[in-house]
Protein backbone atom coordinates (compact mmCIF):
# COMPACT_ATOMS: atom_id res chain seq x y z
CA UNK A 1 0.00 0.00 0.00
CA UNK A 2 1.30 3.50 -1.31
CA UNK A 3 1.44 6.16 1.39
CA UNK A 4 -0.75 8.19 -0.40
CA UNK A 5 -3.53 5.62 -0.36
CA UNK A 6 -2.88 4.97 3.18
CA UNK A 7 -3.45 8.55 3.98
CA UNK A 8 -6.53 8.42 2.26
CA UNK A 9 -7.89 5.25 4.02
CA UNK A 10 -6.95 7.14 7.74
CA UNK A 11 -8.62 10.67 6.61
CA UNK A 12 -11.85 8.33 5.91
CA UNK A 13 -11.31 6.95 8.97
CA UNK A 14 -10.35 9.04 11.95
CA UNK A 15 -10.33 12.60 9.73
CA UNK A 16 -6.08 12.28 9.50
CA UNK A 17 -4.36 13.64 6.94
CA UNK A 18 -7.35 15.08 5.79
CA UNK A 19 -6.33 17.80 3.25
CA UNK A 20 -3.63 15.10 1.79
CA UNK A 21 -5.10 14.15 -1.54
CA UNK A 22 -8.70 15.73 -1.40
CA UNK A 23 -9.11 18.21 -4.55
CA UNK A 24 -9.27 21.86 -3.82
CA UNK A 25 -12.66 22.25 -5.03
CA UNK A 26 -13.85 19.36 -3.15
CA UNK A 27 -11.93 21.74 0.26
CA UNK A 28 -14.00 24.66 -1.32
CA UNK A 29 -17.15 23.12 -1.58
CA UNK A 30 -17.46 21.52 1.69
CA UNK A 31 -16.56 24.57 3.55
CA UNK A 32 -19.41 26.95 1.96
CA UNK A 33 -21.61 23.82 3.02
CA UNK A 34 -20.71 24.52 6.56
CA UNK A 35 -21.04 28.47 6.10
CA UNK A 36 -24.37 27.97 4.54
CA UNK A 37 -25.76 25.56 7.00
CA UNK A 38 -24.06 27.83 9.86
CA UNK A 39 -25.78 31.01 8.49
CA UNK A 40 -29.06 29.78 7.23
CA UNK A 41 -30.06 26.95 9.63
CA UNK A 42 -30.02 26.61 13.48
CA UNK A 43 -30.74 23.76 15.72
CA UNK A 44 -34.85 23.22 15.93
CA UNK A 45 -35.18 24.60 12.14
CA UNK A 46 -38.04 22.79 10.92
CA UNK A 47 -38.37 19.98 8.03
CA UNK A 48 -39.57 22.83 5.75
CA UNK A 49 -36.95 25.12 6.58
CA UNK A 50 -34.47 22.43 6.10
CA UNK A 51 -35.94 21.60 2.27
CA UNK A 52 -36.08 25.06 1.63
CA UNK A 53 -32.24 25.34 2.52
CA UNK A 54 -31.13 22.56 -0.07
CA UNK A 55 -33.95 24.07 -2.51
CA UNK A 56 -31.87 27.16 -2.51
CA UNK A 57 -29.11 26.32 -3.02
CA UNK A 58 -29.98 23.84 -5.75
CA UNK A 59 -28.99 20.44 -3.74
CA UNK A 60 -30.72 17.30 -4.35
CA UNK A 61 -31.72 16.22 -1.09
CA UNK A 62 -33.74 12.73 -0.19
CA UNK A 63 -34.75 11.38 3.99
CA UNK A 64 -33.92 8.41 5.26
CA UNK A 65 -36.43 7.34 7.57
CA UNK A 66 -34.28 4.92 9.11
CA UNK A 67 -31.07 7.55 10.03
CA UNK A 68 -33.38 10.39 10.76
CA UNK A 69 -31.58 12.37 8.42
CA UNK A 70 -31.88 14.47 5.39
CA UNK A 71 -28.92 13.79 2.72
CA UNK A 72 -27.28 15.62 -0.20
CA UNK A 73 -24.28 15.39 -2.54
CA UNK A 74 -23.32 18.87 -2.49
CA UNK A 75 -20.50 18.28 -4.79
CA UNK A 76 -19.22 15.18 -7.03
CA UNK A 77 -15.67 15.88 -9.14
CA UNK A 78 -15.97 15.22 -12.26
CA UNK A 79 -13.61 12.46 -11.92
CA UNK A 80 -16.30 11.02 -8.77
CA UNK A 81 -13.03 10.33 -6.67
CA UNK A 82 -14.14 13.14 -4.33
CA UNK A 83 -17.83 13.88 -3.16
CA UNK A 84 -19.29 16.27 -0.41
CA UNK A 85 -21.60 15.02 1.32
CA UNK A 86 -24.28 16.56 3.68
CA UNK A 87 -26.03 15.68 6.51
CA UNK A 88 -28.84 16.90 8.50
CA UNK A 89 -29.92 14.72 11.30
CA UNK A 90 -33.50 15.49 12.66
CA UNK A 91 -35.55 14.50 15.83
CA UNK A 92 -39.26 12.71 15.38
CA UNK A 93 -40.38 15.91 14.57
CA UNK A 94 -37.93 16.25 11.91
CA UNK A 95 -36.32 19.41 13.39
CA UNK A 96 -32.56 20.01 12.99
CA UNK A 97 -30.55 18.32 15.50
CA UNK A 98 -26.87 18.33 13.84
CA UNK A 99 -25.28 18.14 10.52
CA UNK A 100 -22.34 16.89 9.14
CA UNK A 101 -20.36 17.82 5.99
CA UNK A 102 -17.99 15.34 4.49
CA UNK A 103 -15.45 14.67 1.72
CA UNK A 104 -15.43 11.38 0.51
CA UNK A 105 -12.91 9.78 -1.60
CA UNK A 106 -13.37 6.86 -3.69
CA UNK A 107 -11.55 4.49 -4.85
CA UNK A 108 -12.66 3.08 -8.52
């Protein structure tokens, strides 16, 4: 194993090394993910308020029942090695609990 592709196994796993390999614009994109979700959205924001924020910004979006979560692909590289992902986990009443941006990297 190369130490660039072990780098890029640990960032996936414990968020080490994380810049190594990851594309600029995939750095770019996930970071105006958190700056939107940081300006527009606030814990307790409501399942319509949440769909409105991905609506805006022109994010396909489904909910997975089973995570409690809305989900989007902010961002795929042309290439598809590096996606940003988006999370928005909700309680029963589907109202913002947390989110969580990431960059994933793929191997294929």
């Amino acid at each position: 194993m190369t130490r660039r592709m072990f780098c890029h196994m640990w960032a996936l796993l414990s968020g080490g090394c994380l810049d190594s390999g990851v594309d600029a614009r995939a750095r770019v994109e996930a970071e105006k993910a958190r700056r939107a979700i940081a300006s527009e959205l606030h814990a307790g924001s409501s399942g319509a308020e949440i769909e409105g924020f991905f609506r805006r910004h022109g994010w396909p979006f489904d909910f997975d029942e089973t995570d409690q979560r809305f989900r989007s692909d902010v961002y795929r590289a042309p290439e598809k090695t590096h996606t940003v992902m988006l999370y928005i986990y909700v309680n029963r009443k589907r109202e913002l609990v947390r989110s969580d941006v990431q960059v994933a990297i793929t191997y294929f």
